[in-house]
N, C-alpha and C. Protein backbone atom coordinates (compact mmCIF):
# COMPACT_ATOMS: atom_id res chain seq x y z
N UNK A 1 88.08 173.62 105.39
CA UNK A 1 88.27 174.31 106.63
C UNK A 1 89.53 173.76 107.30
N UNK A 2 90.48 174.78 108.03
CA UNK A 2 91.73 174.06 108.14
C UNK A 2 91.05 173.67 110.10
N UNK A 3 91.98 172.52 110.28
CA UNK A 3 91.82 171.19 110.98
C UNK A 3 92.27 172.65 113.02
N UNK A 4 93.16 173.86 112.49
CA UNK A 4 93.37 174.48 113.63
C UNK A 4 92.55 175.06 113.82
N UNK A 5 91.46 175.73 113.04
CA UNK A 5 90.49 176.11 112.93
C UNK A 5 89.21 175.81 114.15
N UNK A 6 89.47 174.64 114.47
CA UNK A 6 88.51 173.36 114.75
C UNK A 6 88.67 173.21 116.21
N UNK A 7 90.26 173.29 116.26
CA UNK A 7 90.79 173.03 117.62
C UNK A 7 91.45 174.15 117.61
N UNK A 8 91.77 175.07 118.41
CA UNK A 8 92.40 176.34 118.50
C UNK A 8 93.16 176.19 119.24
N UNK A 9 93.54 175.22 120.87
CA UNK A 9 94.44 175.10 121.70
C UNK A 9 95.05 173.69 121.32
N UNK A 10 94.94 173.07 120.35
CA UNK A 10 96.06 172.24 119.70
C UNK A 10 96.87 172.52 118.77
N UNK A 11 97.98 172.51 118.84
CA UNK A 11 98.99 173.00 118.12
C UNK A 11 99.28 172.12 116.70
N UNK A 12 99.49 172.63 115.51
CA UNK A 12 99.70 171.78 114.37
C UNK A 12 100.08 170.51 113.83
N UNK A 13 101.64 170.42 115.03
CA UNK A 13 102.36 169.61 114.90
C UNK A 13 101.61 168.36 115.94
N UNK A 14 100.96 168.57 116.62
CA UNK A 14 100.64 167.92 117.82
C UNK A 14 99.50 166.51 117.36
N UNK A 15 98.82 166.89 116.29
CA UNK A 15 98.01 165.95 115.49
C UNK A 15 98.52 164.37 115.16
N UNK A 16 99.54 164.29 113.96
CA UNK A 16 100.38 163.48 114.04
C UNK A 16 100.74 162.43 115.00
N UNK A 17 101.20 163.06 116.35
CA UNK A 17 101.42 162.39 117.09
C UNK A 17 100.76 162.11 117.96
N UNK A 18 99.45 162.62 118.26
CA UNK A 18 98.91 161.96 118.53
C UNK A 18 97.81 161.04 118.01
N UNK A 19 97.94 161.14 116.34
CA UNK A 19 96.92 160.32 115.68
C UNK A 19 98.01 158.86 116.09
N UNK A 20 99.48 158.87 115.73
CA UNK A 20 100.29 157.69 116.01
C UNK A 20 99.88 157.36 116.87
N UNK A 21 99.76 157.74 118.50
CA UNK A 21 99.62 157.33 119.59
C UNK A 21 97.88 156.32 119.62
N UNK A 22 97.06 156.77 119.76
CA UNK A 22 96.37 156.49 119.10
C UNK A 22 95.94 155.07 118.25
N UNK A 23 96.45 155.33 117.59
CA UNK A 23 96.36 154.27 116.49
C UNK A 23 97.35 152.74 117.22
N UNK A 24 98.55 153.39 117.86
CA UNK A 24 98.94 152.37 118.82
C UNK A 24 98.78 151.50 119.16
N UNK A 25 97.81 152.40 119.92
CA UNK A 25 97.30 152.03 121.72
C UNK A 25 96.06 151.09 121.09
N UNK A 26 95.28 152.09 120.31
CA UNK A 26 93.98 150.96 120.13
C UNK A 26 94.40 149.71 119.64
N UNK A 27 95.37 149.47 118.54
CA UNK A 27 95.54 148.29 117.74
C UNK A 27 96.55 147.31 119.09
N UNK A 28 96.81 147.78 120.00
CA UNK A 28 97.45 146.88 121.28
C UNK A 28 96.53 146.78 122.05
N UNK A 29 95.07 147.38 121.96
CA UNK A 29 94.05 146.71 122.80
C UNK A 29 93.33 145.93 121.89
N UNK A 30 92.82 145.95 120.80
CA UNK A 30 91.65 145.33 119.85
C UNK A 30 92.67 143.71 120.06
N UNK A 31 94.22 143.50 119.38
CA UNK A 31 94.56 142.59 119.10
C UNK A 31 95.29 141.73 120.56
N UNK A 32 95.25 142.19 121.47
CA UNK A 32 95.41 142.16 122.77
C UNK A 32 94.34 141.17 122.83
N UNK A 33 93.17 141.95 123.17
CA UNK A 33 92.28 140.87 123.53
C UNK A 33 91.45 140.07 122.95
N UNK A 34 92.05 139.97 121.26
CA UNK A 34 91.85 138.92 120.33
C UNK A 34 92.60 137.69 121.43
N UNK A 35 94.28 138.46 121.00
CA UNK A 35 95.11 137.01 121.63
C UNK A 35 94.79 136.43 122.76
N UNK A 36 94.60 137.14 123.78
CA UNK A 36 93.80 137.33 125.11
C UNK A 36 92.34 135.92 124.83
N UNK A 37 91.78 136.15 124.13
CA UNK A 37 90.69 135.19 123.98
C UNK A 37 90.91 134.24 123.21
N UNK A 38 92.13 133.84 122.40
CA UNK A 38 92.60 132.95 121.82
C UNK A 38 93.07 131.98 122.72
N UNK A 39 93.98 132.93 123.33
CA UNK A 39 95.02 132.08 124.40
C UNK A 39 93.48 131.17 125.51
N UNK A 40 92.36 131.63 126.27
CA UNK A 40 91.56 131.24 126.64
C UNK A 40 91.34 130.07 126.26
N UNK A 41 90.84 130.00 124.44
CA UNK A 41 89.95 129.29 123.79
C UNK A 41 91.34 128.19 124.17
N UNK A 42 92.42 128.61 123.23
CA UNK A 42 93.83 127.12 123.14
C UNK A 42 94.57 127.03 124.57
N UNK A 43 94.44 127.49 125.63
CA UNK A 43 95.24 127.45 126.68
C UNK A 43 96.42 127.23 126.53
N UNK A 44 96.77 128.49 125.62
CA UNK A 44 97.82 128.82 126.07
C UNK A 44 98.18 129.90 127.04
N UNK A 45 99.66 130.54 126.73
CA UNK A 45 99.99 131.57 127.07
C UNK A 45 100.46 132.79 126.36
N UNK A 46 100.97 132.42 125.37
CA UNK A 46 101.91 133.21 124.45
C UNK A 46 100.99 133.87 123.42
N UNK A 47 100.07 133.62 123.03
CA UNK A 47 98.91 134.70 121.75
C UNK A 47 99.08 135.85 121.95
N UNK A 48 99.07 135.94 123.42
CA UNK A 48 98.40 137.69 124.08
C UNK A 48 99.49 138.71 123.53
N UNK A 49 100.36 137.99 123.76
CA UNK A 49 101.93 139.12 123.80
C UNK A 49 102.07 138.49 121.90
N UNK A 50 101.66 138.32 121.04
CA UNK A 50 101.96 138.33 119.61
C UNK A 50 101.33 139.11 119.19
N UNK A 51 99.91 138.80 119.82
CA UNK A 51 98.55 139.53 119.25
C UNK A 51 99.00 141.32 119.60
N UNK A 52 98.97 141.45 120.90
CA UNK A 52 99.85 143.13 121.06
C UNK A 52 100.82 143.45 120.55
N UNK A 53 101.57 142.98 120.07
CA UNK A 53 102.97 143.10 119.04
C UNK A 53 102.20 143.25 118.19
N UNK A 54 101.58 142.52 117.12
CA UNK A 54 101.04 142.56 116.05
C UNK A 54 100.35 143.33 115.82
N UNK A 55 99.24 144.20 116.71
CA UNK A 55 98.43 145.15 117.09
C UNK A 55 99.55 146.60 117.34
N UNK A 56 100.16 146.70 117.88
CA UNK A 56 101.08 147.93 117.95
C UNK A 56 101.60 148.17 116.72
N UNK A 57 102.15 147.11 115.98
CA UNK A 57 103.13 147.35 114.48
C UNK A 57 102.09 147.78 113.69
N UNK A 58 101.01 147.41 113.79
CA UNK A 58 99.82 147.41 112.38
C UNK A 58 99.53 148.77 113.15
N UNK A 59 98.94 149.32 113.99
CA UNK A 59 98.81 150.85 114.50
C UNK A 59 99.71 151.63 114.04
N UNK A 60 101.12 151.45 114.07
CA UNK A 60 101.72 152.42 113.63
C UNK A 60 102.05 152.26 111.80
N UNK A 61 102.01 151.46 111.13
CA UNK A 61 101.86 151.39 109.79
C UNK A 61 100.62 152.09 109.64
N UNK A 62 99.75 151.86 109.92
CA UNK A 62 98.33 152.29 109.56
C UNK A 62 98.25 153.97 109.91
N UNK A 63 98.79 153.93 111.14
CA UNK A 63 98.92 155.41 111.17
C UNK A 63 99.96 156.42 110.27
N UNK A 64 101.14 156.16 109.70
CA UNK A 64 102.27 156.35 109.06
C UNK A 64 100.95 156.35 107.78
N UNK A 65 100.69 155.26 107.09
CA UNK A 65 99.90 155.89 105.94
C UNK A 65 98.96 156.88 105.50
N UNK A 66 98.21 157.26 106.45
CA UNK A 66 97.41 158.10 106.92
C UNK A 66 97.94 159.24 106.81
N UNK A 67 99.18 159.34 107.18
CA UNK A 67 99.83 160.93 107.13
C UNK A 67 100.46 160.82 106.05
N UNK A 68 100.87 159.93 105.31
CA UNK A 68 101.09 159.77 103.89
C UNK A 68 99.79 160.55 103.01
N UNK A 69 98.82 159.97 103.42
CA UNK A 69 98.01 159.97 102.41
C UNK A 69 97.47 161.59 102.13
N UNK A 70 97.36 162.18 103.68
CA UNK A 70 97.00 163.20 103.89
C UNK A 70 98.06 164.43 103.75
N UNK A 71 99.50 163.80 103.55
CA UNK A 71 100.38 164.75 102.60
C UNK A 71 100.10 165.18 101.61
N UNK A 72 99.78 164.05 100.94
CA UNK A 72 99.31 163.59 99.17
C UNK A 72 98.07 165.17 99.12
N UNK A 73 97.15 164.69 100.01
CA UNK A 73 95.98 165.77 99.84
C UNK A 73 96.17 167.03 100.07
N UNK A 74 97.21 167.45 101.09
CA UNK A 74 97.08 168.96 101.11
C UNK A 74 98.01 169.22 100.43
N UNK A 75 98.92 168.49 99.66
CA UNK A 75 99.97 169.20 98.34
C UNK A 75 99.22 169.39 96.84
N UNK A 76 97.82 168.52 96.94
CA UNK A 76 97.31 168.70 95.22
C UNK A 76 96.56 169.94 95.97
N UNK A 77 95.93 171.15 96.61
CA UNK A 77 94.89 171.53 97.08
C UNK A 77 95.46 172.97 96.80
């Protein structure tokens, strides 16, 4: 069943970017408040802002494969 089908007032292209967005945002909150509770545990300061770096880059890799992968699938189909 195609994916516009599903959603009728989202537009094709619009998926993508917001699966990126998405994938982002969550991986700058999950690893956010890893570092966030690291920094707590070691008193520091600096985890929080690695851990959200680290969390944003891995969101958007993770998301980038995803639309890789799902190229892959609707070209064998």
């Amino acid at each position: 069943m195609d994916d516009h089908a599903k959603h009728p007032d989202e537009m094709p292209h619009e998926r993508p970017v917001r699966e990126l967005i998405n994938y982002i945002v969550g991986g700058l909150i999950a690893w956010g408040l890893i570092g966030w509770g690291l920094d707590l545990l070691l008193d520091t300061r600096w985890i929080l802002f690695v851990g959200a770096l680290l969390g944003a880059t891995a969101g958007y890799f993770l998301a980038s494969h995803h639309q890789r992968h799902r190229r892959r699938e609707d070209s064998t189909e």
